[in-house]
Every structure is written in structure tokens, then in C-alpha cells.
C-alpha atoms as a PDB file:
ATOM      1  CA  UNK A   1     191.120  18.880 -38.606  1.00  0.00           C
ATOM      2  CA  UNK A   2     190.808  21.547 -36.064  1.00  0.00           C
ATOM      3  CA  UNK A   3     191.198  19.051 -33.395  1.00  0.00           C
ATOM      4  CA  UNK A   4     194.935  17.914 -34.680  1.00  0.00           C
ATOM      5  CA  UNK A   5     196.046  21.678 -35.464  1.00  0.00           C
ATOM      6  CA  UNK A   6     195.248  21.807 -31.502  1.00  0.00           C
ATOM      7  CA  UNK A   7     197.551  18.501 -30.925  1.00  0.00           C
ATOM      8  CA  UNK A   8     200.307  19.852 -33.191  1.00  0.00           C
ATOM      9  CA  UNK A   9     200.134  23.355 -31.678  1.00  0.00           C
ATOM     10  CA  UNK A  10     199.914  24.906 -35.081  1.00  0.00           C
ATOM     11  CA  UNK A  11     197.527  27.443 -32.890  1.00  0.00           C
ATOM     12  CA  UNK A  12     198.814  29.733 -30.291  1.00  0.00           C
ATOM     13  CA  UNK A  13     198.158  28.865 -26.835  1.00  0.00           C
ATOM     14  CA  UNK A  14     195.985  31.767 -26.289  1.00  0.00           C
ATOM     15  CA  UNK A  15     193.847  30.619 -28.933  1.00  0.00           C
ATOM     16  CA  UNK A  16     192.984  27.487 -27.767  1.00  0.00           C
ATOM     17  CA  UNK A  17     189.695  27.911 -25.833  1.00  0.00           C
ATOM     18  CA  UNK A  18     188.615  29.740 -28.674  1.00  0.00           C
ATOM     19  CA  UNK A  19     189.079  26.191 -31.105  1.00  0.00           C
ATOM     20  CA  UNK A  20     188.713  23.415 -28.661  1.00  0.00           C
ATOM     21  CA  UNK A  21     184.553  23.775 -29.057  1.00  0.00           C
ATOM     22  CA  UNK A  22     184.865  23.097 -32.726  1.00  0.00           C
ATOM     23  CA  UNK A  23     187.545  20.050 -32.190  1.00  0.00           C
ATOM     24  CA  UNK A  24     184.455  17.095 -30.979  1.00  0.00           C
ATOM     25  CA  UNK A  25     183.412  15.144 -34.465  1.00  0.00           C
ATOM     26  CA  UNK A  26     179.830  14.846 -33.767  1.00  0.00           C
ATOM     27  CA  UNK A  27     179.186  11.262 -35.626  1.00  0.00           C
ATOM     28  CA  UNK A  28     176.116   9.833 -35.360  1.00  0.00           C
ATOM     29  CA  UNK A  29     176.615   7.436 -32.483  1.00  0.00           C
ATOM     30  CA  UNK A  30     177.785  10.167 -30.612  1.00  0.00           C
ATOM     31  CA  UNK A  31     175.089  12.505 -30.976  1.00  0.00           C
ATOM     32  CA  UNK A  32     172.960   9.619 -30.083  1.00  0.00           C
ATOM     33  CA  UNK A  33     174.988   8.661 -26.729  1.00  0.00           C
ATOM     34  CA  UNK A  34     175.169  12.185 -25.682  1.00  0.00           C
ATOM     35  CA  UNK A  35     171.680  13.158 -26.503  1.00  0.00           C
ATOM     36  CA  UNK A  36     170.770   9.654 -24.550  1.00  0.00           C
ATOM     37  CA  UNK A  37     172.268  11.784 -21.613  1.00  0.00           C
ATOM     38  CA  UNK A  38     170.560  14.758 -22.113  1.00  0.00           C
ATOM     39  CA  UNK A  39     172.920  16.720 -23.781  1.00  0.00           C
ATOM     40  CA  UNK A  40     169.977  17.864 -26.553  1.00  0.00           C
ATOM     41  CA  UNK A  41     172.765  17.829 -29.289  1.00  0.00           C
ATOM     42  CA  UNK A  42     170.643  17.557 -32.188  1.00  0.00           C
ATOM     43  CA  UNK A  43     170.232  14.981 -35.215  1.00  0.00           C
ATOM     44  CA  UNK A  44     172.877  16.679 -37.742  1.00  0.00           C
ATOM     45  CA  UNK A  45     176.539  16.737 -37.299  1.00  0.00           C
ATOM     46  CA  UNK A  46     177.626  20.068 -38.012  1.00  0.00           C
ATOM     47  CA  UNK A  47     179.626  22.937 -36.168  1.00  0.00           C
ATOM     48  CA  UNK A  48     176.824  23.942 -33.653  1.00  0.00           C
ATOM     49  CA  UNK A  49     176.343  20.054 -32.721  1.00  0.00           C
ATOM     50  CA  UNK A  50     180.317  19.987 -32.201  1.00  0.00           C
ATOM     51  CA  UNK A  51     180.268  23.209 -29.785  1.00  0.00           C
ATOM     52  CA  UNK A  52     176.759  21.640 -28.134  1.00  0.00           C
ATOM     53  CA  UNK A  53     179.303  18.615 -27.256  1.00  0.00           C
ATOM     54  CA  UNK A  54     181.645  20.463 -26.056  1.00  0.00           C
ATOM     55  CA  UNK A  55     179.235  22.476 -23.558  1.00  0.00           C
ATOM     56  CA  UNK A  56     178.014  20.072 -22.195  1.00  0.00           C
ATOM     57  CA  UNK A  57     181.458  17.715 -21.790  1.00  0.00           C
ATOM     58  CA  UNK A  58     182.220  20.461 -19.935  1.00  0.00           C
ATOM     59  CA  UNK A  59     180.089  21.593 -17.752  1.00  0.00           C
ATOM     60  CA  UNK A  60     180.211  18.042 -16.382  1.00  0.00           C
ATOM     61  CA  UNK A  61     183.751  17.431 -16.470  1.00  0.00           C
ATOM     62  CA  UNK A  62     185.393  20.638 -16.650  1.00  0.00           C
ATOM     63  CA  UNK A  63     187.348  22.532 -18.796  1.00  0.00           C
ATOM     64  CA  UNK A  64     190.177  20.680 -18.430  1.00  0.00           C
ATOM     65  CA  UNK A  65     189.154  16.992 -18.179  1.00  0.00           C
ATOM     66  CA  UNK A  66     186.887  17.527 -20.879  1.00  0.00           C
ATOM     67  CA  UNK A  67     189.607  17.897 -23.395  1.00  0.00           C
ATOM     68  CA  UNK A  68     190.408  14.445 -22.768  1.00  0.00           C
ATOM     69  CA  UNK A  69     194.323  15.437 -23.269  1.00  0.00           C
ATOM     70  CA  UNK A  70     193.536  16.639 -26.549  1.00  0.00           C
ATOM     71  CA  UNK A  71     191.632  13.944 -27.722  1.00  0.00           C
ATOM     72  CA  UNK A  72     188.199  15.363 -27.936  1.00  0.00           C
ATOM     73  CA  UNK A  73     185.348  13.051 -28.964  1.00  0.00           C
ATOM     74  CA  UNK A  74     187.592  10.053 -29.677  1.00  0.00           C
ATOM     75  CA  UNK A  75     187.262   7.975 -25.988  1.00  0.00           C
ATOM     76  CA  UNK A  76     183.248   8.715 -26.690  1.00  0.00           C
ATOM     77  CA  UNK A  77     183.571   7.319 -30.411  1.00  0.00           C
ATOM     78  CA  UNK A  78     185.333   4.262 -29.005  1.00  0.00           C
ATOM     79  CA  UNK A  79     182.647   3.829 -26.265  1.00  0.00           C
ATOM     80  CA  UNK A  80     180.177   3.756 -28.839  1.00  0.00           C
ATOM     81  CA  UNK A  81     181.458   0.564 -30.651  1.00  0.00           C
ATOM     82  CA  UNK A  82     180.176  -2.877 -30.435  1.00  0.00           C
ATOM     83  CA  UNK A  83     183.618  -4.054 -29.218  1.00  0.00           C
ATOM     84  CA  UNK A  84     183.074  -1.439 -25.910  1.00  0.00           C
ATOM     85  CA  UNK A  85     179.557  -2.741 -25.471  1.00  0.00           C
ATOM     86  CA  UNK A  86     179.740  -3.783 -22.307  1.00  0.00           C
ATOM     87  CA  UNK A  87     181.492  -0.897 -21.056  1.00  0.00           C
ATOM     88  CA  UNK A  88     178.904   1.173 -22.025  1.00  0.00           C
ATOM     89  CA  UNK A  89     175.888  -0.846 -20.555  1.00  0.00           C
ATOM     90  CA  UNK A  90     178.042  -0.958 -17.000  1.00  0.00           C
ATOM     91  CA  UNK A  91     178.445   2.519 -17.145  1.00  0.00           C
ATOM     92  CA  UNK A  92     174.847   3.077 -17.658  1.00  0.00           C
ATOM     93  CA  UNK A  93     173.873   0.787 -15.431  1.00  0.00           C
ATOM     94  CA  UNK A  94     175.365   2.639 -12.430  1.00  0.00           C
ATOM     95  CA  UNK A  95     173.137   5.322 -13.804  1.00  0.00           C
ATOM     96  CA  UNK A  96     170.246   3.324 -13.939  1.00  0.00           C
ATOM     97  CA  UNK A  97     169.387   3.797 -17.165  1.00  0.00           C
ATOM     98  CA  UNK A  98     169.779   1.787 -20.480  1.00  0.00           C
ATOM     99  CA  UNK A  99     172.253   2.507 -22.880  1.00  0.00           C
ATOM    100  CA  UNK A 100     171.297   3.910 -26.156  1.00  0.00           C
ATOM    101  CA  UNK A 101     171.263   0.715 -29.651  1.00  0.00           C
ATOM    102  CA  UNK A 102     173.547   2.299 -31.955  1.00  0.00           C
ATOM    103  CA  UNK A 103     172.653  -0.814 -34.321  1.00  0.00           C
ATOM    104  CA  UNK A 104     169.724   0.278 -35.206  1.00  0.00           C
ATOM    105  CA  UNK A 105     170.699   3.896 -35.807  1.00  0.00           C
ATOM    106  CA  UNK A 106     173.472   2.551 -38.049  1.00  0.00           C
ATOM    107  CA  UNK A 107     170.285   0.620 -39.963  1.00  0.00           C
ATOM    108  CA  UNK A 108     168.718   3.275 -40.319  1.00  0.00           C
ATOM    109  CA  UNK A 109     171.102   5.387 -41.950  1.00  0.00           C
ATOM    110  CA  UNK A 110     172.033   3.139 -43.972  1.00  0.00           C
ATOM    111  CA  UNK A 111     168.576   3.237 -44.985  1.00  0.00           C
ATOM    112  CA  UNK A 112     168.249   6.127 -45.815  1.00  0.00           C
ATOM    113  CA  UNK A 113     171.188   6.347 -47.799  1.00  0.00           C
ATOM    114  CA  UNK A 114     170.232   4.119 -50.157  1.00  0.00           C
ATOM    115  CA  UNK A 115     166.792   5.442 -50.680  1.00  0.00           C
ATOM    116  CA  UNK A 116     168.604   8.480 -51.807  1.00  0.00           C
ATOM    117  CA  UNK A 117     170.160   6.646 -54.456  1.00  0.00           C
END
């Protein structure tokens, strides 16, 4: 929600370094991708994880790229889909490094949500 006040400019200007950290939705195959790259964001999606995100976004983009023109986490949640799967392996490739299987994290939430029913 934060993230579109940001994109409607219900905040003033001046107050938008102070929201952007809480504007990145940290789902679970985000956490996942980002913790695959060593962001250490954590297993629960919560405010900290969000402003975790945004740290480290920008410390490796900047503070200006990392806003993704006020679109946050969303090019990272599309990344993470099945449909972007080989988008994500190429990227990591040129890293070296396999991508993280966000199938089986899916699984396993699932999982677990219906053991707590």
C-alpha cells in the first residue's frame, strides 16, 4: 500500500526516502532469490525483511535505480515466476551460480499450510 501512496504522490516529496524502504513486498520467492544472493533477508515477510530488501537493492544499484521507477519489488516478483525461468537461470549463469527452485519452496508452504489446518 505504501508503495502506491509513493506512485500516486499522496506523500510529499521530502518524505519519500523516508517510505521507499517499506514499499518492497517481501513474498516468499523473493526472500528466497535475494537471500540466494546474499542479501540475508530472513524467512518471514514482514517490515524489517521489506527495509533488508531495500538495503541491499541499493547498495548494489543505487538509490535511484533501485526504485525501479517506483515499482519496487515487482520486476523481482516477475523474475521469480516459472514463465521468467529462463531469464533467471541466464542471469545466474553469468554469475556462475545456480538459480534458487522456487517450486519446491511453493511445496513446502503449501505444506505447511495445510498441516495447520
Amino acid at each position: 500500500m505504501i508503495r502506491e501512496f509513493l506512485r500516486f504522490e499522496v506523500y510529499e516529496s521530502r518524505d519519500e526516502g523516508l517510505m521507499a524502504p517499506y514499499c518492497w513486498a517481501p513474498s516468499q520467492r523473493v526472500r528466497a532469490l535475494l537471500n540466494e544472493l546474499g542479501a540475508g533477508v530472513g524467512e518471514r515477510a514482514d517490515k524489517e525483511a521489506s527495509r533488508t530488501i531495500h538495503d541491499f537493492v541499493t547498495s548494489h544499484l543505487g538509490s535511484d535505480r533501485a526504485l525501479f521507477d517506483g515499482d519496487f519489488d515487482l520486476p523481482l516478483q516477475l523474475i521469480t515466476r516459472d514463465m521468467n525461468r529462463a531469464v533467471l537461470v541466464q542471469c545466474f549463469k553469468k554469475a556462475d551460480r545456480d538459480p534458487p527452485t522456487f517450486l519446491e519452496q511453493e511445496q513446502d508452504a503449501e505444506g505447511a499450510e495445510a498441516a495447520d489446518k
